[in-house]
PDB file of N, CA and C in Angstrom:
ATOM      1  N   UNK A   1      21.716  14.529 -16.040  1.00  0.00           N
ATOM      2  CA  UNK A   1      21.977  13.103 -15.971  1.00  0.00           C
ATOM      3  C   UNK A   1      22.925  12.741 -17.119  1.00  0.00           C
ATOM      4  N   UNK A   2      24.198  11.998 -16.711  1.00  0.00           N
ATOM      5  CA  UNK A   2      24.919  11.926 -17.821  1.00  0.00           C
ATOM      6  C   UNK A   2      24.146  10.483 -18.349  1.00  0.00           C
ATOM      7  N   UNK A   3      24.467  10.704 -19.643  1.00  0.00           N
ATOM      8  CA  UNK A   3      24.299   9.168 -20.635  1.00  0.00           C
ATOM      9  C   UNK A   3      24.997   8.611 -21.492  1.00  0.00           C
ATOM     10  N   UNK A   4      26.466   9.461 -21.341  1.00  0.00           N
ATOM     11  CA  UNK A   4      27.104   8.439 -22.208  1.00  0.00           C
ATOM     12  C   UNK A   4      28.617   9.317 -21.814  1.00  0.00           C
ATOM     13  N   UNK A   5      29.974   8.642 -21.351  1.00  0.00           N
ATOM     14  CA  UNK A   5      31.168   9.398 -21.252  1.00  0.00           C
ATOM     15  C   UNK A   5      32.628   8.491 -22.081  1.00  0.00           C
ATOM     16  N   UNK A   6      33.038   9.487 -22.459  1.00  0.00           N
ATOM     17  CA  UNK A   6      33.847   8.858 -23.537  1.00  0.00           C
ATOM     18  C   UNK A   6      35.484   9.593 -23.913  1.00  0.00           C
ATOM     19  N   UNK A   7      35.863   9.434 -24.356  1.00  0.00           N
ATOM     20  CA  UNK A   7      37.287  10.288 -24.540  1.00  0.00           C
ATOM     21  C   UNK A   7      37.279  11.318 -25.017  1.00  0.00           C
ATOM     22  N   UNK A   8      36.248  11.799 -25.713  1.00  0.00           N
ATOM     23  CA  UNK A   8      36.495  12.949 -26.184  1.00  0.00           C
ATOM     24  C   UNK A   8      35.263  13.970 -25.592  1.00  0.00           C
ATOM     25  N   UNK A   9      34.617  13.031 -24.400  1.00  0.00           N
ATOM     26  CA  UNK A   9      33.365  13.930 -23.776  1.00  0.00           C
ATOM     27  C   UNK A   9      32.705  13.405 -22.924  1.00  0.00           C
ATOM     28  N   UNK A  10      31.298  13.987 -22.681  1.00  0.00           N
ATOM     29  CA  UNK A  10      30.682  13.294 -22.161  1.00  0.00           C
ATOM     30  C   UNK A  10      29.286  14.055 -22.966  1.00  0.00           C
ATOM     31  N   UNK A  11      27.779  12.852 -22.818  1.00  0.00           N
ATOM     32  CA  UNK A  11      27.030  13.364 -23.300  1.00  0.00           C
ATOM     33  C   UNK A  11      25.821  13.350 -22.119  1.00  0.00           C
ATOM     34  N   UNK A  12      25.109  14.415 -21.840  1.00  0.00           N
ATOM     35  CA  UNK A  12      23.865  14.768 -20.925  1.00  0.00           C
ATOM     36  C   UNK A  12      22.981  14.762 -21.405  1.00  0.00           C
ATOM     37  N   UNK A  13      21.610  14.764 -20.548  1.00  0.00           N
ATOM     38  CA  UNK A  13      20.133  14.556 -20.875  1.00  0.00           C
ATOM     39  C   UNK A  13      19.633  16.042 -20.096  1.00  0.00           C
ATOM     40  N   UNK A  14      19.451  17.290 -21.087  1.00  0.00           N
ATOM     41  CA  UNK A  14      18.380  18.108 -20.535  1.00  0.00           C
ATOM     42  C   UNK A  14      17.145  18.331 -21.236  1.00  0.00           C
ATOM     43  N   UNK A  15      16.926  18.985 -20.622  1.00  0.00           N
ATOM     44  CA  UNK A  15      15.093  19.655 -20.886  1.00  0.00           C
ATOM     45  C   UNK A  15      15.049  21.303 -20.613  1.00  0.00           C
ATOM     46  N   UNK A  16      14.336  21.342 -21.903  1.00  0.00           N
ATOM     47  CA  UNK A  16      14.202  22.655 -21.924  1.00  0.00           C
ATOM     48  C   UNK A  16      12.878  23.181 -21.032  1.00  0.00           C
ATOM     49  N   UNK A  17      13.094  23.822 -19.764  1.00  0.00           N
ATOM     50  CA  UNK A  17      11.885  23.857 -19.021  1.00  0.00           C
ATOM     51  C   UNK A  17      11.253  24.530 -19.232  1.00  0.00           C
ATOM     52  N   UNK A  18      10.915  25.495 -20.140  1.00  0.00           N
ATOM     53  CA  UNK A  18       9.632  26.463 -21.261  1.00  0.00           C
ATOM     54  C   UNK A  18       9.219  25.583 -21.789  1.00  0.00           C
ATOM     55  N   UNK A  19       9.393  24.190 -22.354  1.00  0.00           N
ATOM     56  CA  UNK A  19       8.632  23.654 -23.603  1.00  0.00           C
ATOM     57  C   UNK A  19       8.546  22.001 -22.949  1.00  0.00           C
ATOM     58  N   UNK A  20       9.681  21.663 -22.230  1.00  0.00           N
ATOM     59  CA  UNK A  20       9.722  20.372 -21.698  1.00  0.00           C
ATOM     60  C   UNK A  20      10.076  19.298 -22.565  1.00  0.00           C
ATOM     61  N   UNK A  21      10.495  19.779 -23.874  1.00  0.00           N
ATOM     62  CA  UNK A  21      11.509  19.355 -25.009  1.00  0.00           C
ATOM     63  C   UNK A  21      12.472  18.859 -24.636  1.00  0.00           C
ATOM     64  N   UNK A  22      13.182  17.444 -24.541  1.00  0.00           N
ATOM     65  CA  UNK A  22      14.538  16.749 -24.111  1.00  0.00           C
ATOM     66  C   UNK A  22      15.381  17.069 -25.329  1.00  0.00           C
ATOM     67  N   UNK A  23      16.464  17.529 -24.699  1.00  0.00           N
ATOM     68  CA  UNK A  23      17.840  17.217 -25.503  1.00  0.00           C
ATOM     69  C   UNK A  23      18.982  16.465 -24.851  1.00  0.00           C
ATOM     70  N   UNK A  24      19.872  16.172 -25.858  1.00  0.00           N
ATOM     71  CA  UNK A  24      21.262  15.646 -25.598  1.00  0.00           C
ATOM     72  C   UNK A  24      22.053  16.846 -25.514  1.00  0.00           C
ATOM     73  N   UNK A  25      22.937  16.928 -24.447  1.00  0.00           N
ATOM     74  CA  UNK A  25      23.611  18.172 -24.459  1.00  0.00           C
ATOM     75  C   UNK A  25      25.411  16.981 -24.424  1.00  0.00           C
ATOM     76  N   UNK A  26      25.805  17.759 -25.582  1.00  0.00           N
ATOM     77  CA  UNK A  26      26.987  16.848 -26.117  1.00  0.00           C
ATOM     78  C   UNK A  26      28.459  17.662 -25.289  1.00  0.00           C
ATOM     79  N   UNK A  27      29.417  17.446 -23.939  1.00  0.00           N
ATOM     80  CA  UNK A  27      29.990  18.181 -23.493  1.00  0.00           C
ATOM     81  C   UNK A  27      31.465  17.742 -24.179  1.00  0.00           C
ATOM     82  N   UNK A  28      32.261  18.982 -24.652  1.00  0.00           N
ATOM     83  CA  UNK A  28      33.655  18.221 -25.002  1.00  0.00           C
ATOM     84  C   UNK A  28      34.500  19.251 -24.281  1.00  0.00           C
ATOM     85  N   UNK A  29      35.641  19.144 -23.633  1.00  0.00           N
ATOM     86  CA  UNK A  29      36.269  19.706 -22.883  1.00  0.00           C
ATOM     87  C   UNK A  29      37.544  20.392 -23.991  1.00  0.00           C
ATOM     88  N   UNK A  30      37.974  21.590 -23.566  1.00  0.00           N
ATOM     89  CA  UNK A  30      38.757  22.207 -24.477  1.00  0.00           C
ATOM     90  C   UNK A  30      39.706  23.325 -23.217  1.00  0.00           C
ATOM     91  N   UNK A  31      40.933  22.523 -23.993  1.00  0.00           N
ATOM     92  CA  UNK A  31      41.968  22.794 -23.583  1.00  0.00           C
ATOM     93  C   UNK A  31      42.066  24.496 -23.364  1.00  0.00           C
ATOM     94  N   UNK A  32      42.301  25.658 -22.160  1.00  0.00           N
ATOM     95  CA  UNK A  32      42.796  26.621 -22.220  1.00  0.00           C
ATOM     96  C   UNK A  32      43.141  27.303 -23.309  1.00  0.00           C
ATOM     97  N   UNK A  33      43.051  28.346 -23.662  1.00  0.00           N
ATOM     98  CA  UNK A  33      43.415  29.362 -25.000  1.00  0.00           C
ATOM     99  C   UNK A  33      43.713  28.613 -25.700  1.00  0.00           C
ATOM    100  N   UNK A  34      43.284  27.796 -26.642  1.00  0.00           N
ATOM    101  CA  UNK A  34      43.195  26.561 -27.558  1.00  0.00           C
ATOM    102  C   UNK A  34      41.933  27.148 -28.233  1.00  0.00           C
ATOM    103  N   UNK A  35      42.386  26.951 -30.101  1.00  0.00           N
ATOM    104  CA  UNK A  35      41.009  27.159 -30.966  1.00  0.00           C
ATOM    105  C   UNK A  35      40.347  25.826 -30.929  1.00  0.00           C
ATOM    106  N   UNK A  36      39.202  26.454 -31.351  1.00  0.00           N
ATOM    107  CA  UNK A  36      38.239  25.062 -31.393  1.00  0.00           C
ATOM    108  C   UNK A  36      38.483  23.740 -32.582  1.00  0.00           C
ATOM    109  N   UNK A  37      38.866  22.602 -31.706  1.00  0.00           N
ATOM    110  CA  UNK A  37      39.703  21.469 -33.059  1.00  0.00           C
ATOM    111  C   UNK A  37      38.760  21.107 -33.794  1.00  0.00           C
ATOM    112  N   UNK A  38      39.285  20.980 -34.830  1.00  0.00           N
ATOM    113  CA  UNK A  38      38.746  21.110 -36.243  1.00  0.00           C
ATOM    114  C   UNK A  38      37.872  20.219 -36.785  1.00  0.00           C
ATOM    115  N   UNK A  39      38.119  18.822 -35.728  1.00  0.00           N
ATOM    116  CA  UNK A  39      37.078  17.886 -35.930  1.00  0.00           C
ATOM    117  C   UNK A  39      35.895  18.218 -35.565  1.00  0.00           C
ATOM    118  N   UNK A  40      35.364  19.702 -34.420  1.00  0.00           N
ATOM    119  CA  UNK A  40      34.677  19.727 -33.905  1.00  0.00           C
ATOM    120  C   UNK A  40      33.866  20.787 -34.615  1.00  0.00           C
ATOM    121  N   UNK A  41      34.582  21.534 -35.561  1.00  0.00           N
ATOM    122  CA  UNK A  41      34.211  22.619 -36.077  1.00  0.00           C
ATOM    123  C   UNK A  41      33.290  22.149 -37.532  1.00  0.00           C
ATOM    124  N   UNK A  42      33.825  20.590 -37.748  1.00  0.00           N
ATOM    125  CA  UNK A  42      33.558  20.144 -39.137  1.00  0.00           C
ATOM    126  C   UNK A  42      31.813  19.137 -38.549  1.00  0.00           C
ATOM    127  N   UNK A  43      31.500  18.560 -37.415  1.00  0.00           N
ATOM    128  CA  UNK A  43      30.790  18.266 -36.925  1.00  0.00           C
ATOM    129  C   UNK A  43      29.907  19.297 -36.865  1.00  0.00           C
ATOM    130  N   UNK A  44      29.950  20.621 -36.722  1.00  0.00           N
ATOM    131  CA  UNK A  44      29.075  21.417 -36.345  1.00  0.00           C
ATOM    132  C   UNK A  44      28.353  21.871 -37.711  1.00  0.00           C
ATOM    133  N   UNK A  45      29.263  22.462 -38.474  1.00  0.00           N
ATOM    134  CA  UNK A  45      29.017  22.638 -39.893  1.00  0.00           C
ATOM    135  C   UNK A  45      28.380  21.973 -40.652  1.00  0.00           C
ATOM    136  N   UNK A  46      28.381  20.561 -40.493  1.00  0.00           N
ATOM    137  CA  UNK A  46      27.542  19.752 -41.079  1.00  0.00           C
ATOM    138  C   UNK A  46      26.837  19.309 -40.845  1.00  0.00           C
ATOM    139  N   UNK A  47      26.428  19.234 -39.155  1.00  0.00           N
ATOM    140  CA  UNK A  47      25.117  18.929 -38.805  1.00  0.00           C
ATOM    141  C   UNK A  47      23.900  20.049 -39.160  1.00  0.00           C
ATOM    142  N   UNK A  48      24.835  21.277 -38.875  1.00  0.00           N
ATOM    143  CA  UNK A  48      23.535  22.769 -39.597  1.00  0.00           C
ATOM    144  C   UNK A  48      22.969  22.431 -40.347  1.00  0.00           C
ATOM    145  N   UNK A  49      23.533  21.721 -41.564  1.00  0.00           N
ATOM    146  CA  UNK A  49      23.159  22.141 -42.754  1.00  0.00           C
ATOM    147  C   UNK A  49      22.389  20.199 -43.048  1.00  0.00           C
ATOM    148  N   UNK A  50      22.621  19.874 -42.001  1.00  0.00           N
ATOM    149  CA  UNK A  50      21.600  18.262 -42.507  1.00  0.00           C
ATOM    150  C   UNK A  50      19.854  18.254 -42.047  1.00  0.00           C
ATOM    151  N   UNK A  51      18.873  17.769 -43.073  1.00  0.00           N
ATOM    152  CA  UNK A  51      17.748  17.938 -42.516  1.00  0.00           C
ATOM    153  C   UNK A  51      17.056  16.264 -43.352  1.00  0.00           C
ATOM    154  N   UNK A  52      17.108  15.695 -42.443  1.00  0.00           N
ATOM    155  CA  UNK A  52      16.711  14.287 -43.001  1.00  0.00           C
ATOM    156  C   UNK A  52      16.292  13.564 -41.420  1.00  0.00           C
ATOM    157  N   UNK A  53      15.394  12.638 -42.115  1.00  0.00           N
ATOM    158  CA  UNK A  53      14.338  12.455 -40.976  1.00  0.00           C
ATOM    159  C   UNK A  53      15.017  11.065 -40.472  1.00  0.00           C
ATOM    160  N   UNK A  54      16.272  10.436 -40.991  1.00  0.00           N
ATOM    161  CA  UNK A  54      17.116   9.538 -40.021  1.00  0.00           C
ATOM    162  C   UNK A  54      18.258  10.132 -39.652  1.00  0.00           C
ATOM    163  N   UNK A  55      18.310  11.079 -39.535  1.00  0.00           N
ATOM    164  CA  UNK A  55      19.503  12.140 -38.963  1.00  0.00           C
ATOM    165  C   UNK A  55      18.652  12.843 -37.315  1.00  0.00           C
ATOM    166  N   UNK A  56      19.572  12.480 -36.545  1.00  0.00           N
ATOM    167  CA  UNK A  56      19.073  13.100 -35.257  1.00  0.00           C
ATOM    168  C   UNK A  56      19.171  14.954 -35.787  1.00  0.00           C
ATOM    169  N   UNK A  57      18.329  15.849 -35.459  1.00  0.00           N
ATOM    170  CA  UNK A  57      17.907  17.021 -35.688  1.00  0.00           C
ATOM    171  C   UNK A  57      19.453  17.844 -34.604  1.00  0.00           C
ATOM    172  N   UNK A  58      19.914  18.885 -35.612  1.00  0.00           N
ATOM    173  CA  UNK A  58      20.540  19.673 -34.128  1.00  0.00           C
ATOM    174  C   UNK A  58      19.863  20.931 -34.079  1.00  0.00           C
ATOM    175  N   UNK A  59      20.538  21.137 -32.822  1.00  0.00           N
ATOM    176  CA  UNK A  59      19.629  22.396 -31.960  1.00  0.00           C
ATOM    177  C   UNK A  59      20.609  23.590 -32.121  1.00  0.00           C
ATOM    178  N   UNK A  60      21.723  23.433 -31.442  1.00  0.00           N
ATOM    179  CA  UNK A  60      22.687  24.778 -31.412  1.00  0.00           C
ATOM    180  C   UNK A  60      24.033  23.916 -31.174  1.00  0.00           C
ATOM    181  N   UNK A  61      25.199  25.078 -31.048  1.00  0.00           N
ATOM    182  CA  UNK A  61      26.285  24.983 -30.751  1.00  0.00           C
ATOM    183  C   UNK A  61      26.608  26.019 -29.593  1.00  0.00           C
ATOM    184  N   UNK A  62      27.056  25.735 -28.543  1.00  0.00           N
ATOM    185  CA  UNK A  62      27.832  26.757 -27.540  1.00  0.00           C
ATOM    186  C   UNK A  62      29.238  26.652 -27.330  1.00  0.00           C
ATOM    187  N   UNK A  63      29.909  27.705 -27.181  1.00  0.00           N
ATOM    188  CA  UNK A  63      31.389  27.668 -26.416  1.00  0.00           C
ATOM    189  C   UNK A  63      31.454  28.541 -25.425  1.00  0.00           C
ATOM    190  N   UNK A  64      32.453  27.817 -24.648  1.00  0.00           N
ATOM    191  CA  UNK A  64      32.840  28.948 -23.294  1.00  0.00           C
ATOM    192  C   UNK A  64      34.631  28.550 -23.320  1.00  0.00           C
ATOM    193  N   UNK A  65      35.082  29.264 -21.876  1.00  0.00           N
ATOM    194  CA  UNK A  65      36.459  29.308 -22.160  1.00  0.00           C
ATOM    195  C   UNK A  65      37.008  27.900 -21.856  1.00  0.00           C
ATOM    196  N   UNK A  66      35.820  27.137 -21.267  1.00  0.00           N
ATOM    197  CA  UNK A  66      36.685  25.694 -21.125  1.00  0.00           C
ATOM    198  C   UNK A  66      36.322  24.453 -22.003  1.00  0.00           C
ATOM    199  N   UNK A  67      34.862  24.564 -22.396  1.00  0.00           N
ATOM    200  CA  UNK A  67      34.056  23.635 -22.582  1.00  0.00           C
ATOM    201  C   UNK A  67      33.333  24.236 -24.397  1.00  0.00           C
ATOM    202  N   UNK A  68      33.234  22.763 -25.317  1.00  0.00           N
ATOM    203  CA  UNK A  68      32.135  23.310 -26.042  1.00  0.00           C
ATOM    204  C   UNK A  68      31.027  22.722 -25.842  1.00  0.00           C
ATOM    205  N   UNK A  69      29.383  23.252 -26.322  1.00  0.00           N
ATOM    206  CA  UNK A  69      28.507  22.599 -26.190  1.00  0.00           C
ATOM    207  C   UNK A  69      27.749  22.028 -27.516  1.00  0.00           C
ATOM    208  N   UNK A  70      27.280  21.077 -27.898  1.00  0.00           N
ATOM    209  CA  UNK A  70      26.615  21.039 -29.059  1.00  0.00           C
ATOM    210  C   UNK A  70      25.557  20.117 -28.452  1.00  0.00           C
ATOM    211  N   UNK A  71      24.105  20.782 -28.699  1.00  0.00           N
ATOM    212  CA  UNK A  71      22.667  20.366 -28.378  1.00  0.00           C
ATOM    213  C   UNK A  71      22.428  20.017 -29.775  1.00  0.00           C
ATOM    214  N   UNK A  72      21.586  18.733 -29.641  1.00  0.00           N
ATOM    215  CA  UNK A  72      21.007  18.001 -30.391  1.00  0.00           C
ATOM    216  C   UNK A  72      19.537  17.220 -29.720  1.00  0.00           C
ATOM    217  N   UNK A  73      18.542  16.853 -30.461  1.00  0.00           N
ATOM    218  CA  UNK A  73      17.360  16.353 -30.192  1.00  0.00           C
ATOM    219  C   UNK A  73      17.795  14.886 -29.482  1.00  0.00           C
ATOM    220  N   UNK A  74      16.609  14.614 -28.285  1.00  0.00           N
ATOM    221  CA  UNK A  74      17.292  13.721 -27.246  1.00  0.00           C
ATOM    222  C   UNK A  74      16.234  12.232 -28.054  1.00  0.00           C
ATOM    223  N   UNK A  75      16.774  11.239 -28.743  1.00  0.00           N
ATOM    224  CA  UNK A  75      16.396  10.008 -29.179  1.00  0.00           C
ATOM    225  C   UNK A  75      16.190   9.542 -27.955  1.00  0.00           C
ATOM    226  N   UNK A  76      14.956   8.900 -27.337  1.00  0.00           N
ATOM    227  CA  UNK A  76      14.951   7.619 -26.421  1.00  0.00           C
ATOM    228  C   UNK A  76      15.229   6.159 -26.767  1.00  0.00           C
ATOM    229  N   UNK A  77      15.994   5.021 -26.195  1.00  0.00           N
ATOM    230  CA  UNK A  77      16.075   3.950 -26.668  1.00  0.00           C
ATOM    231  C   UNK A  77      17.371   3.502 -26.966  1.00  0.00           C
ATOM    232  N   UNK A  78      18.289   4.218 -26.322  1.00  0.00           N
ATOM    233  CA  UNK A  78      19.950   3.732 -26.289  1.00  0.00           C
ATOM    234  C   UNK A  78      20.635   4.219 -27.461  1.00  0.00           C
ATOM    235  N   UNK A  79      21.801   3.647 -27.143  1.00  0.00           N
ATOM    236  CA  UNK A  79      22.694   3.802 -28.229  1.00  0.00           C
ATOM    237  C   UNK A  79      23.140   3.016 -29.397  1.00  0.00           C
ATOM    238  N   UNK A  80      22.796   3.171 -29.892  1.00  0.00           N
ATOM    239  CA  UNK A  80      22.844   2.469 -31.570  1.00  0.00           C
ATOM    240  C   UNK A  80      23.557   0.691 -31.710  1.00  0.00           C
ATOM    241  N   UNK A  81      24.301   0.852 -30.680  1.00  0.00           N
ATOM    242  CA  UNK A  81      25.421  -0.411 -30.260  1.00  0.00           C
ATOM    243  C   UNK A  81      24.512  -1.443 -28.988  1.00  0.00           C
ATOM    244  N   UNK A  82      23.782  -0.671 -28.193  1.00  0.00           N
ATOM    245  CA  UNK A  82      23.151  -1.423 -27.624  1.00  0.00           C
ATOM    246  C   UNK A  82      21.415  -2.074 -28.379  1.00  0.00           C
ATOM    247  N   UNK A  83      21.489  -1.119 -29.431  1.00  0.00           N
ATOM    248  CA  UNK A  83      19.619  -1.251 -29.725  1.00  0.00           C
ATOM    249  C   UNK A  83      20.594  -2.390 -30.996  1.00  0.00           C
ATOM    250  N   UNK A  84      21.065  -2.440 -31.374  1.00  0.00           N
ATOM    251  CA  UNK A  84      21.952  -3.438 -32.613  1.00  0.00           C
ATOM    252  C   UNK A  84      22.824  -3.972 -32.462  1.00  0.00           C
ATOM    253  N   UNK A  85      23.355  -5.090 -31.854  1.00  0.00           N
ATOM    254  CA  UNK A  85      24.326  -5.356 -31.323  1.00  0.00           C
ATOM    255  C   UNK A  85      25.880  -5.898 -32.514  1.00  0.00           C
ATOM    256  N   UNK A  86      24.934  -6.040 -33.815  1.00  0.00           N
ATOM    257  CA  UNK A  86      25.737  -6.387 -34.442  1.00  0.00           C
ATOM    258  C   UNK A  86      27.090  -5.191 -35.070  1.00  0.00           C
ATOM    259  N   UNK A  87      26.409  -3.919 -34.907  1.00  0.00           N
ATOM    260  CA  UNK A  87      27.364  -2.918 -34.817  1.00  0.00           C
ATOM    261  C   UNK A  87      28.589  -3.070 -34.318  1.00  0.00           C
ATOM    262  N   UNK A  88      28.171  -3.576 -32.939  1.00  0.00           N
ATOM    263  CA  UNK A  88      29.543  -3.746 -31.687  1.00  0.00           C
ATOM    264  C   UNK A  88      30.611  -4.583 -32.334  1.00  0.00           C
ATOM    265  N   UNK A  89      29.981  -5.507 -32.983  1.00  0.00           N
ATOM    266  CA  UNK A  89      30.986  -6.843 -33.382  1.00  0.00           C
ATOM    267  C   UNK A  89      31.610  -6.097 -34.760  1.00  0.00           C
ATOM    268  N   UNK A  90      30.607  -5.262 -35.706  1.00  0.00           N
ATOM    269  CA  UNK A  90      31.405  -4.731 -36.584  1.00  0.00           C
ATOM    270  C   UNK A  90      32.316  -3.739 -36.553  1.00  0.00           C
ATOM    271  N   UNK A  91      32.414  -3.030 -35.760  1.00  0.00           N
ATOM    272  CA  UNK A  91      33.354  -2.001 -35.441  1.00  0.00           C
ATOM    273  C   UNK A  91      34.747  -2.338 -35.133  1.00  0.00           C
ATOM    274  N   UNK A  92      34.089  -4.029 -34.288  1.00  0.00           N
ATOM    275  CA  UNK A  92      35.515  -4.208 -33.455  1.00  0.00           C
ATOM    276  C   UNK A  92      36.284  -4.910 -34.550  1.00  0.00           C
ATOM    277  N   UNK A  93      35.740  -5.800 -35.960  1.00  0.00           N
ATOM    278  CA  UNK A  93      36.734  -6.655 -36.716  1.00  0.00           C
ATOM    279  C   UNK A  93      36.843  -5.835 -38.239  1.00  0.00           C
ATOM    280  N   UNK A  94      35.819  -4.912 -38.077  1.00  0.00           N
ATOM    281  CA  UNK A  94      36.006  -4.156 -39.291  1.00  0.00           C
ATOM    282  C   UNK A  94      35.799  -2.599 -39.452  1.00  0.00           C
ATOM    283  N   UNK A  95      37.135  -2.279 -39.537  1.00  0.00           N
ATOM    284  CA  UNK A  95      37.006  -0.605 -39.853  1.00  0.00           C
ATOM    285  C   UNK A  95      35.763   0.190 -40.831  1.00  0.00           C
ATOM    286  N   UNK A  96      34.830   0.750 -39.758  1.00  0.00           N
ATOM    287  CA  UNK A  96      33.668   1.399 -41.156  1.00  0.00           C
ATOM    288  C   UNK A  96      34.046   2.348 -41.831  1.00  0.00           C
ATOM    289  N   UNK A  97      35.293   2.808 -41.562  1.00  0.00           N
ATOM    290  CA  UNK A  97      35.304   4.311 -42.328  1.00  0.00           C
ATOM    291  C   UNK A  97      35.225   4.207 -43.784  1.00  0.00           C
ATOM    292  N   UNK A  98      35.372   2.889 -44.199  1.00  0.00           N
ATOM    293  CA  UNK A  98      35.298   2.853 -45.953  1.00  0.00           C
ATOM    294  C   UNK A  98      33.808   2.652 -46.322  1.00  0.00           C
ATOM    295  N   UNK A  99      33.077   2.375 -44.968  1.00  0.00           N
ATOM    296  CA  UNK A  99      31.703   2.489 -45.736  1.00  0.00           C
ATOM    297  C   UNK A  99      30.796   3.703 -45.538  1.00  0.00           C
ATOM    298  N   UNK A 100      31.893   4.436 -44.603  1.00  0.00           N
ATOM    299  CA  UNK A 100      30.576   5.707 -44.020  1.00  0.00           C
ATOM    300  C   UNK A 100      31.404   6.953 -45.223  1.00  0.00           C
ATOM    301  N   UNK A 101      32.701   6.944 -45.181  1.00  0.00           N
ATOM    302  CA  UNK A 101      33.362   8.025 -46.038  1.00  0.00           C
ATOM    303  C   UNK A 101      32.830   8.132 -47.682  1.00  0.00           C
ATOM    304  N   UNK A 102      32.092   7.223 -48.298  1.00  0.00           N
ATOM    305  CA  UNK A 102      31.064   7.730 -49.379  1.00  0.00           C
ATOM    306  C   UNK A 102      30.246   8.329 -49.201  1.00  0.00           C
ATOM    307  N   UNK A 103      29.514   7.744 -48.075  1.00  0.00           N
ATOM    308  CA  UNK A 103      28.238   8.430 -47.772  1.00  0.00           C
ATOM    309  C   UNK A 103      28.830   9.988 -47.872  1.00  0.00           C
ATOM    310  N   UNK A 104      29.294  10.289 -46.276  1.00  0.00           N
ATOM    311  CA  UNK A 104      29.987  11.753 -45.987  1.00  0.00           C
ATOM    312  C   UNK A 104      30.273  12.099 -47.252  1.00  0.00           C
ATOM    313  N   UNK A 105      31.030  11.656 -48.627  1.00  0.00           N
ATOM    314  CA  UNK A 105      31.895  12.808 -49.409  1.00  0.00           C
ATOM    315  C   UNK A 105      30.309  12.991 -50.168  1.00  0.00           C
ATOM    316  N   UNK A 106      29.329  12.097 -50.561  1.00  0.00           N
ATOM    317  CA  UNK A 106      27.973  12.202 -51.236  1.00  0.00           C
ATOM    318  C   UNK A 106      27.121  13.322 -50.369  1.00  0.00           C
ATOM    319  N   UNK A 107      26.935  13.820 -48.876  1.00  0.00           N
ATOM    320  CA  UNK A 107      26.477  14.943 -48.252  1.00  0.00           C
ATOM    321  C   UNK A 107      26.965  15.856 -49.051  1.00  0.00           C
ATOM    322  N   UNK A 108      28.246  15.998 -48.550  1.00  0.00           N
ATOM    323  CA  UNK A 108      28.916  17.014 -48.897  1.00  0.00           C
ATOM    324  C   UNK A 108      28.862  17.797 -50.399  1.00  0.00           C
ATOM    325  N   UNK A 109      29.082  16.901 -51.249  1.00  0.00           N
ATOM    326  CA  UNK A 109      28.287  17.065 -52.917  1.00  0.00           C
ATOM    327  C   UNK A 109      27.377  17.720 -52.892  1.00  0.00           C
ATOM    328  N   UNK A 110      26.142  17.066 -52.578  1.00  0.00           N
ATOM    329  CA  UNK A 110      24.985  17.314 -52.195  1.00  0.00           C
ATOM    330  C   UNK A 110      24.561  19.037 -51.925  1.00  0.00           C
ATOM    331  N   UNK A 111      25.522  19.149 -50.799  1.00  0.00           N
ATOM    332  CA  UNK A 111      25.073  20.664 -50.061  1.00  0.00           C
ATOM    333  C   UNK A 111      26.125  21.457 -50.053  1.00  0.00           C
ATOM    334  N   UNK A 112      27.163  21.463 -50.944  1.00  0.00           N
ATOM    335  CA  UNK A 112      27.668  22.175 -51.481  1.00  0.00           C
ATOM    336  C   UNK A 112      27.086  23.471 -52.614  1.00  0.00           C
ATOM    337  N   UNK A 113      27.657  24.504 -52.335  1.00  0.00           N
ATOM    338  CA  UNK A 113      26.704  25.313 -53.414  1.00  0.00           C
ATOM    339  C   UNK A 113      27.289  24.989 -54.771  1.00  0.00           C
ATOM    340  N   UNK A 114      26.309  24.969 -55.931  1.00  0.00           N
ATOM    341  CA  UNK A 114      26.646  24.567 -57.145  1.00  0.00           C
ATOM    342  C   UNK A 114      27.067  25.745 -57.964  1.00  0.00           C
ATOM    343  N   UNK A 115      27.529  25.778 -58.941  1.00  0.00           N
ATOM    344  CA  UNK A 115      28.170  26.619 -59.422  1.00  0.00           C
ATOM    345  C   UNK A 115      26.961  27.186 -60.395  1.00  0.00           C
ATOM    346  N   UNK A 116      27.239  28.585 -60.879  1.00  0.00           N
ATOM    347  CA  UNK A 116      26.049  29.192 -62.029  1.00  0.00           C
ATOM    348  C   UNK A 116      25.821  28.380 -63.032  1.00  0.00           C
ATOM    349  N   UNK A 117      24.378  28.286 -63.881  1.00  0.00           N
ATOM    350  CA  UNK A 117      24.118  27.314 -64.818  1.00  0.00           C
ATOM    351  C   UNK A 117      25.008  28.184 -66.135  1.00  0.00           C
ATOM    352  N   UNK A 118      25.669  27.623 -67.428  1.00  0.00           N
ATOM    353  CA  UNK A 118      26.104  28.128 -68.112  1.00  0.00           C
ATOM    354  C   UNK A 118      24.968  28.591 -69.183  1.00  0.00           C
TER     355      UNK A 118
END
């Protein structure tokens, strides 16, 4: 069942039928003998390595020759824009990237390996 389609994908609702565990199965389409773009590679990398209990959980990453896959834990209750509507209105009059790009460079700090103690 799809639940959400967008320009750079589309996102599905499965279940794992051994456990009956829902996921989001995140589909992005990839161009013929094309490496995997880099936005997608930097998404993956950093979801591995996030473990925080307002962070949706991920599951895996797949590729094939057309398609990548990235599974993540399936949230019930919409999409962030519909459960908050004030999101919608902020996105559209104000660019977030100046408020989410601290956060992101503060992860990244974070879970970076630190260097030997002197």
């Amino acid at each position: 069942m799809a639940l959400w389609q967008g320009g750079y994908g589309s996102v599905h609702l499965m279940c794992e039928t051994r456990t009956g565990v829902e996921y989001a199965l995140k589909a992005i389409p990839r161009k013929r003998n094309t490496a995997i773009p880099r936005m997608v590679q930097r998404e993956v990398t950093i979801l591995q390595q996030l473990r925080h209990p307002n962070i949706v959980p991920f599951k895996c990453c797949m590729v094939d020759k057309t398609m990548i896959y990235i599974v993540m834990k399936y949230i019930r209750g919409g999409n962030l824009k519909v459960r908050y509507p004030i999101l919608a209105l902020l996105s559209s009059f104000v660019p977030l990237s100046p408020y989410f790009t601290p956060s992101i460079s503060s992860l990244q700090l974070c879970s970076s390996p630190r260097p030997p103690s002197q």
